[in-house]
PDB file of N, CA and C in Angstrom:
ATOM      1  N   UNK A   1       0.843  -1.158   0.000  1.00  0.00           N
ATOM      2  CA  UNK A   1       0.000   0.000   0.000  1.00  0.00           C
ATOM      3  C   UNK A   1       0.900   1.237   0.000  1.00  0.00           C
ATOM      4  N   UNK A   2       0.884   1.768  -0.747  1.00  0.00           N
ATOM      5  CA  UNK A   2       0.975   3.416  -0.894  1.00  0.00           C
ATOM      6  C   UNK A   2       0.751   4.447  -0.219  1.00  0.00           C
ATOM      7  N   UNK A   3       1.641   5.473   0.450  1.00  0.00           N
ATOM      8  CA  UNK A   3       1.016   6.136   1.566  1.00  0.00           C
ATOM      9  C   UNK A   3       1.170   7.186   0.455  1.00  0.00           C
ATOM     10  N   UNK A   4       0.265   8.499   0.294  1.00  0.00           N
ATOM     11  CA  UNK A   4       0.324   9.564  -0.318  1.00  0.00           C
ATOM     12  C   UNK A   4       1.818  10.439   0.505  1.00  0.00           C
ATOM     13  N   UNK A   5       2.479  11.074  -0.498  1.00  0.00           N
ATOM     14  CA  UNK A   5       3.449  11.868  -0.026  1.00  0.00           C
ATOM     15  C   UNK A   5       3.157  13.222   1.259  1.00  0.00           C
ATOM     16  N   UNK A   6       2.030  13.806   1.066  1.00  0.00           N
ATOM     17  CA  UNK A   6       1.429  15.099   1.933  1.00  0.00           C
ATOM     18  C   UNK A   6       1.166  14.088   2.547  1.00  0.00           C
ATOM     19  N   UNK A   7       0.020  13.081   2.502  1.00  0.00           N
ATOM     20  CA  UNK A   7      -0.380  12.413   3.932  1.00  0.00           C
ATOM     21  C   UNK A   7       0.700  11.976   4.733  1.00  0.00           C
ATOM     22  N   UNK A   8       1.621  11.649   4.338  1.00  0.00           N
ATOM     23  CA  UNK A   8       2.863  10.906   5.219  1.00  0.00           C
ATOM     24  C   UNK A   8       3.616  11.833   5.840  1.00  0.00           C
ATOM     25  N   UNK A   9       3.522  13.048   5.314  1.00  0.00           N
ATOM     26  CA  UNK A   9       4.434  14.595   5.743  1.00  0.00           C
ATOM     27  C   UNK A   9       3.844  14.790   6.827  1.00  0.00           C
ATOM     28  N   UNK A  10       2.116  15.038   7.173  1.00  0.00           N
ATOM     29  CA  UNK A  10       1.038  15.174   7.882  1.00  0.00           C
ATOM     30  C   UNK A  10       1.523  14.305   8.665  1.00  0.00           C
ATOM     31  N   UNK A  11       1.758  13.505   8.940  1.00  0.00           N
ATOM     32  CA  UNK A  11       1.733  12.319   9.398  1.00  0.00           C
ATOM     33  C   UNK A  11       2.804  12.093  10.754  1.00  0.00           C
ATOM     34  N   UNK A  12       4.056  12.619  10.056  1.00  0.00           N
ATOM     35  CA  UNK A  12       5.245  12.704  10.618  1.00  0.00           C
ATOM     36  C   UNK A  12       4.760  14.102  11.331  1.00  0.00           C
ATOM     37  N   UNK A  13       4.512  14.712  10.856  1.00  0.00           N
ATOM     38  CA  UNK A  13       4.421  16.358  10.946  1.00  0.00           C
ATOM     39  C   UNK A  13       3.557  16.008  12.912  1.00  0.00           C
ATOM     40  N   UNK A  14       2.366  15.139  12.769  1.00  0.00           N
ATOM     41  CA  UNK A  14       1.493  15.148  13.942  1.00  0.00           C
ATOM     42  C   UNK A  14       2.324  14.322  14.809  1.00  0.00           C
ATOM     43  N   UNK A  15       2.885  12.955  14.340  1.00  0.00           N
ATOM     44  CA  UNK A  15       3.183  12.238  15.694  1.00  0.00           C
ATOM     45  C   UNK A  15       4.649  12.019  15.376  1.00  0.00           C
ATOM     46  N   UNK A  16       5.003  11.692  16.808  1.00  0.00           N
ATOM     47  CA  UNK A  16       6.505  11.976  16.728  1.00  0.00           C
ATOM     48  C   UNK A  16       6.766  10.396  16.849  1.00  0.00           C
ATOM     49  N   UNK A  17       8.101  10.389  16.889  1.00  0.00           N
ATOM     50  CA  UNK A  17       8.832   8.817  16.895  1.00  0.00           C
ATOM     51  C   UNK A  17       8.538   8.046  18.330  1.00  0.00           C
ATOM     52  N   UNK A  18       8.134   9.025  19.234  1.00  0.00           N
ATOM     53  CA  UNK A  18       7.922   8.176  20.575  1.00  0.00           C
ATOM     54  C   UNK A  18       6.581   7.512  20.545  1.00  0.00           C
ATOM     55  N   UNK A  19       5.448   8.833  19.743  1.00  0.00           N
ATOM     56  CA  UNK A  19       4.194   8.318  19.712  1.00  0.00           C
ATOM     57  C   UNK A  19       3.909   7.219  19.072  1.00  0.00           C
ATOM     58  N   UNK A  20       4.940   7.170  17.750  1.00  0.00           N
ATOM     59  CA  UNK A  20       4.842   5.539  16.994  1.00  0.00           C
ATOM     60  C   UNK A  20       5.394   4.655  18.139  1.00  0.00           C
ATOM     61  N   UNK A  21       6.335   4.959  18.939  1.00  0.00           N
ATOM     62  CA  UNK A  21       7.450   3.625  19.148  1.00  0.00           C
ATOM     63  C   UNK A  21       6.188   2.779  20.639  1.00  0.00           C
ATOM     64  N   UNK A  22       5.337   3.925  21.166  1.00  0.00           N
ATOM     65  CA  UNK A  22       4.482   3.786  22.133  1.00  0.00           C
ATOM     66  C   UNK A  22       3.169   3.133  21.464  1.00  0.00           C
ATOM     67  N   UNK A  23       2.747   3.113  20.109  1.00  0.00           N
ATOM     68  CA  UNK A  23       1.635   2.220  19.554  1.00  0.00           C
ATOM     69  C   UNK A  23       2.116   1.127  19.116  1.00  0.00           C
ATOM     70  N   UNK A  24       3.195   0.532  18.443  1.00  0.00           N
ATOM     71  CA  UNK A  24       3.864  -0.350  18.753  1.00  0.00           C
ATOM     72  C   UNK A  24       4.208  -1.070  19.590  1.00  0.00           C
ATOM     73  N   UNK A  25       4.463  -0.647  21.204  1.00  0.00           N
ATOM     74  CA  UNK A  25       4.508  -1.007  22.646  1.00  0.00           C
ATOM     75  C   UNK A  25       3.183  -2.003  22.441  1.00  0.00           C
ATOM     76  N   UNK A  26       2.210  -1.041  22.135  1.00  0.00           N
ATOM     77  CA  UNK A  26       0.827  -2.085  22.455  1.00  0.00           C
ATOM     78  C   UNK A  26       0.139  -2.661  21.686  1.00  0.00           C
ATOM     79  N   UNK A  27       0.564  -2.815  20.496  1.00  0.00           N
ATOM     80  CA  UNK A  27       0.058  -3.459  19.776  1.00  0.00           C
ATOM     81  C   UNK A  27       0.834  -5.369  19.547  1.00  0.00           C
ATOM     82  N   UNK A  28       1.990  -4.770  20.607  1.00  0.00           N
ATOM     83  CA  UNK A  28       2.733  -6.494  20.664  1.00  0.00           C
ATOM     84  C   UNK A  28       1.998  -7.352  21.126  1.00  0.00           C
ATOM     85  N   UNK A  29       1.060  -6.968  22.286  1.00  0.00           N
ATOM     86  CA  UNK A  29       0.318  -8.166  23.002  1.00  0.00           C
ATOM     87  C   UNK A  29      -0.562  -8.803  22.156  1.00  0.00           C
ATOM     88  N   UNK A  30      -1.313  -7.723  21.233  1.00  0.00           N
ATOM     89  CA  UNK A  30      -2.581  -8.454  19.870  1.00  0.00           C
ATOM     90  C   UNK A  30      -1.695  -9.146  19.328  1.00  0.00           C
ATOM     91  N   UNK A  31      -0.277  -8.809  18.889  1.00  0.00           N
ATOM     92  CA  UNK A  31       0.794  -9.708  17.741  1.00  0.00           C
ATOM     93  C   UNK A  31       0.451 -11.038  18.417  1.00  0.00           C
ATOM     94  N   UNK A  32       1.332 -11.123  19.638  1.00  0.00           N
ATOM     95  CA  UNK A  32       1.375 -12.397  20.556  1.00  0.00           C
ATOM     96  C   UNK A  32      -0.017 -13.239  20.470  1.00  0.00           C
ATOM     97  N   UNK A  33      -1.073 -12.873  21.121  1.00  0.00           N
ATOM     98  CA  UNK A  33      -1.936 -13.603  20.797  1.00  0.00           C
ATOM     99  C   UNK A  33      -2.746 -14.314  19.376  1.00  0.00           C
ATOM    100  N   UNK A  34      -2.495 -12.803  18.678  1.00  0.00           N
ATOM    101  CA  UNK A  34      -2.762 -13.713  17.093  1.00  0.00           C
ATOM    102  C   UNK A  34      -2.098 -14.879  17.192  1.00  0.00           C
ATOM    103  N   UNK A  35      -1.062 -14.829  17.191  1.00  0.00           N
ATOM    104  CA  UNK A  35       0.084 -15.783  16.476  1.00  0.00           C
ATOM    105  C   UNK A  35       0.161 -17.031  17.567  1.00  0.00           C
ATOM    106  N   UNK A  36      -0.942 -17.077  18.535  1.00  0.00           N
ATOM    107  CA  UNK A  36      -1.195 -18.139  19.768  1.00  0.00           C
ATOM    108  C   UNK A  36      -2.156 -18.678  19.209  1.00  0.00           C
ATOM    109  N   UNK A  37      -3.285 -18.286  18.377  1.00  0.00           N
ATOM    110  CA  UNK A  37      -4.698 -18.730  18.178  1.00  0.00           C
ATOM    111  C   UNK A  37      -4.157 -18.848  16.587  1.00  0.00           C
ATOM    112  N   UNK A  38      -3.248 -18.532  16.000  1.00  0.00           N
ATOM    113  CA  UNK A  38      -2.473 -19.467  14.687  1.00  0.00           C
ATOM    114  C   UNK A  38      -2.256 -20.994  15.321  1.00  0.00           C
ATOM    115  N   UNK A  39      -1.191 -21.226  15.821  1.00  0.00           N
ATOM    116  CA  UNK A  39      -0.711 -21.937  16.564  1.00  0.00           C
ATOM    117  C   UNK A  39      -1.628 -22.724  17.344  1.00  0.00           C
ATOM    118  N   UNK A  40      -2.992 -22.663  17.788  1.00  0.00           N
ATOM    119  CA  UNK A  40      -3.684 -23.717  18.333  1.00  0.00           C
ATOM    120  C   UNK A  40      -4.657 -23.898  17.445  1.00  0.00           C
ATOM    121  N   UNK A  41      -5.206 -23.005  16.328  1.00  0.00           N
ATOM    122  CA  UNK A  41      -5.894 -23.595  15.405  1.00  0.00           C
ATOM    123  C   UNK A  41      -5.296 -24.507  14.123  1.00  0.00           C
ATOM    124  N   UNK A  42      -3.853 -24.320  14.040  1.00  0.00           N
ATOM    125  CA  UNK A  42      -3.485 -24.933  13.247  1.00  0.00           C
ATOM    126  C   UNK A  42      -2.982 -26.580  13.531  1.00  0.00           C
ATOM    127  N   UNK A  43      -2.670 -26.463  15.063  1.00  0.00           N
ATOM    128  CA  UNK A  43      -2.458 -27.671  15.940  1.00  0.00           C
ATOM    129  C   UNK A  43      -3.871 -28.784  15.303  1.00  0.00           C
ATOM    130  N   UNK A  44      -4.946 -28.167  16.071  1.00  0.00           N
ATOM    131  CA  UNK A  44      -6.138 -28.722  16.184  1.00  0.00           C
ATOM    132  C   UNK A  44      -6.506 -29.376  14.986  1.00  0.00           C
ATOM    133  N   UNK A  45      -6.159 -28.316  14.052  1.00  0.00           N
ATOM    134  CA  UNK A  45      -6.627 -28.692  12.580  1.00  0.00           C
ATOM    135  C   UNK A  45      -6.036 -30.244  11.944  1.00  0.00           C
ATOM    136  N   UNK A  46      -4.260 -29.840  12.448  1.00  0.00           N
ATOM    137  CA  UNK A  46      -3.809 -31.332  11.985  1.00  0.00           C
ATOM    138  C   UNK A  46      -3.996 -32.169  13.026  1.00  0.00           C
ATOM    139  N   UNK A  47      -4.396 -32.238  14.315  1.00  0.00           N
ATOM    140  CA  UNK A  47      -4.677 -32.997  14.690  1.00  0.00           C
ATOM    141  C   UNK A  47      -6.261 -34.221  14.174  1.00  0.00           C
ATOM    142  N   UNK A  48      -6.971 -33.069  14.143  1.00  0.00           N
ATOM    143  CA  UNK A  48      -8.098 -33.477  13.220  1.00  0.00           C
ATOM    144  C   UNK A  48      -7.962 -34.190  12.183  1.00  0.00           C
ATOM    145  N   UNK A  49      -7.028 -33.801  11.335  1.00  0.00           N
ATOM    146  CA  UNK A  49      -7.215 -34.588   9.686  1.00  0.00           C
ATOM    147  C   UNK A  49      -6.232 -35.991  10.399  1.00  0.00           C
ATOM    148  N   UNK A  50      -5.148 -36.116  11.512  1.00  0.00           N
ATOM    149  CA  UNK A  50      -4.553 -36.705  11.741  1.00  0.00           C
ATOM    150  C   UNK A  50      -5.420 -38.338  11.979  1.00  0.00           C
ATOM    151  N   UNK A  51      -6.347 -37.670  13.116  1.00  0.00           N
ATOM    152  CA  UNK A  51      -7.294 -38.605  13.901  1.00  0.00           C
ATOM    153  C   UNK A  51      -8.309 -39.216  13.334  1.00  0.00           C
ATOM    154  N   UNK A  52      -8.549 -38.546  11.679  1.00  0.00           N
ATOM    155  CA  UNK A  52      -9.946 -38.696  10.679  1.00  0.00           C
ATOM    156  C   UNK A  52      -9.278 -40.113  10.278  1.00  0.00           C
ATOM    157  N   UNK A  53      -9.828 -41.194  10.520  1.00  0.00           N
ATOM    158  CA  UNK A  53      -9.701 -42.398   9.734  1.00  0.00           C
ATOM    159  C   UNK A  53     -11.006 -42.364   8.601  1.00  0.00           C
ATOM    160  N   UNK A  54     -10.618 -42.894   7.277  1.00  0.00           N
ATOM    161  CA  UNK A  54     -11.908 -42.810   6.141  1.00  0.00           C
ATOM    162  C   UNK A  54     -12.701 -43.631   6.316  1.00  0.00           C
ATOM    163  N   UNK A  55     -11.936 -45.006   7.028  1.00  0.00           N
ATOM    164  CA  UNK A  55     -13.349 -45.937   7.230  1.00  0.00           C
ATOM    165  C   UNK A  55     -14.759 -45.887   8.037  1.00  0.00           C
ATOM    166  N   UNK A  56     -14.111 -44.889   9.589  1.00  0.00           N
ATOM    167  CA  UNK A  56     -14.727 -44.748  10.400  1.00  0.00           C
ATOM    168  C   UNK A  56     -15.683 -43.423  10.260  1.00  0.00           C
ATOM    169  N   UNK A  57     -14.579 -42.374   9.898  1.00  0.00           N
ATOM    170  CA  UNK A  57     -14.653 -40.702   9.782  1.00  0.00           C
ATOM    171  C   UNK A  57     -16.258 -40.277   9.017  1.00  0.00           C
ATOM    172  N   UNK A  58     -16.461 -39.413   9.613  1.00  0.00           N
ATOM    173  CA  UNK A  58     -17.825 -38.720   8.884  1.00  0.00           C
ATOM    174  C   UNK A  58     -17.414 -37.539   8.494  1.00  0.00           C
ATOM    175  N   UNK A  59     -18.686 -37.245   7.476  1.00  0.00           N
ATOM    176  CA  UNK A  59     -18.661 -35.555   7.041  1.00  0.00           C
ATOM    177  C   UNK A  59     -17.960 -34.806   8.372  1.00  0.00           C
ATOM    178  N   UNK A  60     -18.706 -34.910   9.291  1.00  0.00           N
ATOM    179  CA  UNK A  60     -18.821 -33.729  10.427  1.00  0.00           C
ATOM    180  C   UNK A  60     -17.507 -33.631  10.766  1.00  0.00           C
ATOM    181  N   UNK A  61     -16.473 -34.606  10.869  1.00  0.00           N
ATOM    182  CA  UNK A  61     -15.119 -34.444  11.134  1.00  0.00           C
ATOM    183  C   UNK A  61     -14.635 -33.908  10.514  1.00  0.00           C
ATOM    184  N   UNK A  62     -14.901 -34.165   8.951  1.00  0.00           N
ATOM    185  CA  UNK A  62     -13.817 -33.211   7.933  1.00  0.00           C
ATOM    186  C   UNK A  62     -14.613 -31.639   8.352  1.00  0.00           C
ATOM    187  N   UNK A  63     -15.897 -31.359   8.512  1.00  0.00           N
ATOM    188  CA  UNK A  63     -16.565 -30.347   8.580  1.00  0.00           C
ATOM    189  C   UNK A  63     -15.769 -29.886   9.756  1.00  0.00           C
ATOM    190  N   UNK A  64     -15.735 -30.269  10.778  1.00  0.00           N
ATOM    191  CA  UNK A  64     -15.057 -29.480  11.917  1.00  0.00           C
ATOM    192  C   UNK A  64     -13.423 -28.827  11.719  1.00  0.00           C
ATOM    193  N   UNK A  65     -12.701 -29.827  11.072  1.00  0.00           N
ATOM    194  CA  UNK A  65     -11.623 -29.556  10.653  1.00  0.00           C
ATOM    195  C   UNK A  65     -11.564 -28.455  10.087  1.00  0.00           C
ATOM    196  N   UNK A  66     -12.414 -28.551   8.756  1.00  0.00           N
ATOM    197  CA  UNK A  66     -12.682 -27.190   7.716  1.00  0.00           C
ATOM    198  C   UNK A  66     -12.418 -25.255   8.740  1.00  0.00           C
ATOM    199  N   UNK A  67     -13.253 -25.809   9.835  1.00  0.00           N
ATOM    200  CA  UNK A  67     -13.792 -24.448  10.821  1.00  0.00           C
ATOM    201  C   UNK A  67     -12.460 -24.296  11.459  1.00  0.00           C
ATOM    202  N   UNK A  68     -11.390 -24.934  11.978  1.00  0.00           N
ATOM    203  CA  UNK A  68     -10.240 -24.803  12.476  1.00  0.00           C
ATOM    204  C   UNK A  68      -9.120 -24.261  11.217  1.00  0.00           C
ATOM    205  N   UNK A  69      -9.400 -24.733  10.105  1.00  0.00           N
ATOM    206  CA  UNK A  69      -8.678 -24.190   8.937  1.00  0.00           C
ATOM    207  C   UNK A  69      -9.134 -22.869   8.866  1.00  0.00           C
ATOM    208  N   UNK A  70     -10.158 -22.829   8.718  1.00  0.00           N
ATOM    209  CA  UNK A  70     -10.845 -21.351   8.582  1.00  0.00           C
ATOM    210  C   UNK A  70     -10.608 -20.122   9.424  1.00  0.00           C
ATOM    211  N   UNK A  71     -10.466 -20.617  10.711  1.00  0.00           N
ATOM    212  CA  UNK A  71     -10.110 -19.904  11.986  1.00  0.00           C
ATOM    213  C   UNK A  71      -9.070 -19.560  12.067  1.00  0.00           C
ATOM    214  N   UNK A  72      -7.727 -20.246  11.260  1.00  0.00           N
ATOM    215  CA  UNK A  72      -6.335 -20.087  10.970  1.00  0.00           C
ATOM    216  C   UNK A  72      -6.163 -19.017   9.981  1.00  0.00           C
ATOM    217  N   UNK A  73      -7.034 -19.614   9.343  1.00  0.00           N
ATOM    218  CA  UNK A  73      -7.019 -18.521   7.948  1.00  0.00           C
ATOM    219  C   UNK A  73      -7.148 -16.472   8.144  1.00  0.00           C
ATOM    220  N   UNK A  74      -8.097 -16.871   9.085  1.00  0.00           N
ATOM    221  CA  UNK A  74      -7.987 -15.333   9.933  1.00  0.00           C
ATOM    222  C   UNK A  74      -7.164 -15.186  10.596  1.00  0.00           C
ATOM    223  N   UNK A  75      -6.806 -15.921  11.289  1.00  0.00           N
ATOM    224  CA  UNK A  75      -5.668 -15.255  12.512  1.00  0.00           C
ATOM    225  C   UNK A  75      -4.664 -15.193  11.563  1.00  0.00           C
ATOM    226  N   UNK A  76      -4.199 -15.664  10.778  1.00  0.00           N
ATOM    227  CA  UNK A  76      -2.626 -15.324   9.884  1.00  0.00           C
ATOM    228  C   UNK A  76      -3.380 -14.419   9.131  1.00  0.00           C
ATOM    229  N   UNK A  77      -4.347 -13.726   8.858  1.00  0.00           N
ATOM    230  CA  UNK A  77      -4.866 -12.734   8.584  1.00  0.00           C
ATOM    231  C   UNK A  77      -4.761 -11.254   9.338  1.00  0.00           C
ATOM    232  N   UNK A  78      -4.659 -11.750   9.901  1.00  0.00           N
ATOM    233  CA  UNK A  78      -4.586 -10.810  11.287  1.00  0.00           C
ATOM    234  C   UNK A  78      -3.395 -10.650  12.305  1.00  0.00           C
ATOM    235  N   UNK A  79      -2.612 -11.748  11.706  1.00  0.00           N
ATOM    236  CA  UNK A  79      -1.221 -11.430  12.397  1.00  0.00           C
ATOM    237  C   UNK A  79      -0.415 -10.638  11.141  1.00  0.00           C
ATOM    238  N   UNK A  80      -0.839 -10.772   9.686  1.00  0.00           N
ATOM    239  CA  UNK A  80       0.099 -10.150   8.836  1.00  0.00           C
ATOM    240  C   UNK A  80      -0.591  -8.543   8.416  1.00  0.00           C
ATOM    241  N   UNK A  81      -1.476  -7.875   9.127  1.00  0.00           N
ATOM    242  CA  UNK A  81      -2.244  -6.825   9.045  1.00  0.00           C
ATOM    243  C   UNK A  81      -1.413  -6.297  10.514  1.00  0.00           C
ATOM    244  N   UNK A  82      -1.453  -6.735  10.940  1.00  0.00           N
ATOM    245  CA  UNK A  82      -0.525  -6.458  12.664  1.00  0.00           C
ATOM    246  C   UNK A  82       1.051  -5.946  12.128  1.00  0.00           C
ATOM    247  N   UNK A  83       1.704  -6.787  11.660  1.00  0.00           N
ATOM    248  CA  UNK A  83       3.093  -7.051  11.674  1.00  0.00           C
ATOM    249  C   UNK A  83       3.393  -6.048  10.436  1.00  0.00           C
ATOM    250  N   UNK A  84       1.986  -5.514   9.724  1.00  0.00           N
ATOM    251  CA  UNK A  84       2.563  -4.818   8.539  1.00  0.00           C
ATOM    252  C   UNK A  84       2.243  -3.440   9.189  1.00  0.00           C
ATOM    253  N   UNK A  85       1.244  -3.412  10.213  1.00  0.00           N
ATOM    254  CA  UNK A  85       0.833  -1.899  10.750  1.00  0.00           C
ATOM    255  C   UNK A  85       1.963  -1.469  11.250  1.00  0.00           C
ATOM    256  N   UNK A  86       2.525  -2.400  12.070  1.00  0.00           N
ATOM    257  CA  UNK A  86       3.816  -2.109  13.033  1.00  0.00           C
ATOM    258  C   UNK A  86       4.877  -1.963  12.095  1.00  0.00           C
ATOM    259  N   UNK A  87       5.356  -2.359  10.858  1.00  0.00           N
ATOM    260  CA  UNK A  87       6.287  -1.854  10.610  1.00  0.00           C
ATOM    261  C   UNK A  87       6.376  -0.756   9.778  1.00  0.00           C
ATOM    262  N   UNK A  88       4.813  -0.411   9.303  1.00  0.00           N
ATOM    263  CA  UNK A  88       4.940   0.806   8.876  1.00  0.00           C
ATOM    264  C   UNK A  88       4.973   2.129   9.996  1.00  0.00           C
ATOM    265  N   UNK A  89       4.447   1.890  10.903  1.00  0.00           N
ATOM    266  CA  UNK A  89       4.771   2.829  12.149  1.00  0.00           C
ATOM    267  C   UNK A  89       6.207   2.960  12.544  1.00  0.00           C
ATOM    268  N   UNK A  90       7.041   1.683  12.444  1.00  0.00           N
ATOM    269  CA  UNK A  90       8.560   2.219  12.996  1.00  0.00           C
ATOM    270  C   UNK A  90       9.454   2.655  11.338  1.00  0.00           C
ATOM    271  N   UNK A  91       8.670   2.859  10.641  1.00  0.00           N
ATOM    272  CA  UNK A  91       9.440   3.581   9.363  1.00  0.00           C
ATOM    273  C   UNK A  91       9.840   5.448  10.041  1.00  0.00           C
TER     274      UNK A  91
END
């Protein structure tokens, strides 16, 4: 993404390097947890397809699985919207 040249002047112009380095401070704890609820939905997920035997396994298993994929799919959604906010703030 493209920051407009005046908007970014504006930008610098309003907040200073402490005010970025201080939204950054708090935006680590959302990082951390995204990247916890990556990490247990993606667990779950292979655990799921792990535990799915075809002989036994039903729809609903692969279906549940699907919702843990899905749930991953956001949080690495949301950890790379994080990790890109933050490093455009310490520019």
């Amino acid at each position: 993404m493209t920051i407009h040249p005046l908007s970014q002047a504006e930008a610098d112009r309003v907040f200073s390097q402490e005010d970025r380095s201080e939204a950054i401070k708090r935006m680590a704890p959302r990082l951390r947890n995204a990247r916890q609820r990556l990490d247990r939905n993606m667990k779950r997920c292979d655990q799921l397809l792990a535990d799915y035997d075809k002989r036994t396994g039903t729809l609903h298993d692969l279906a549940e699985r699907e919702i843990y994929a899905e749930r991953a799919q956001l949080c690495a959604g949301e950890v790379h919207a994080v990790e890109a906010l933050m490093r455009s703030l310490s520019k």
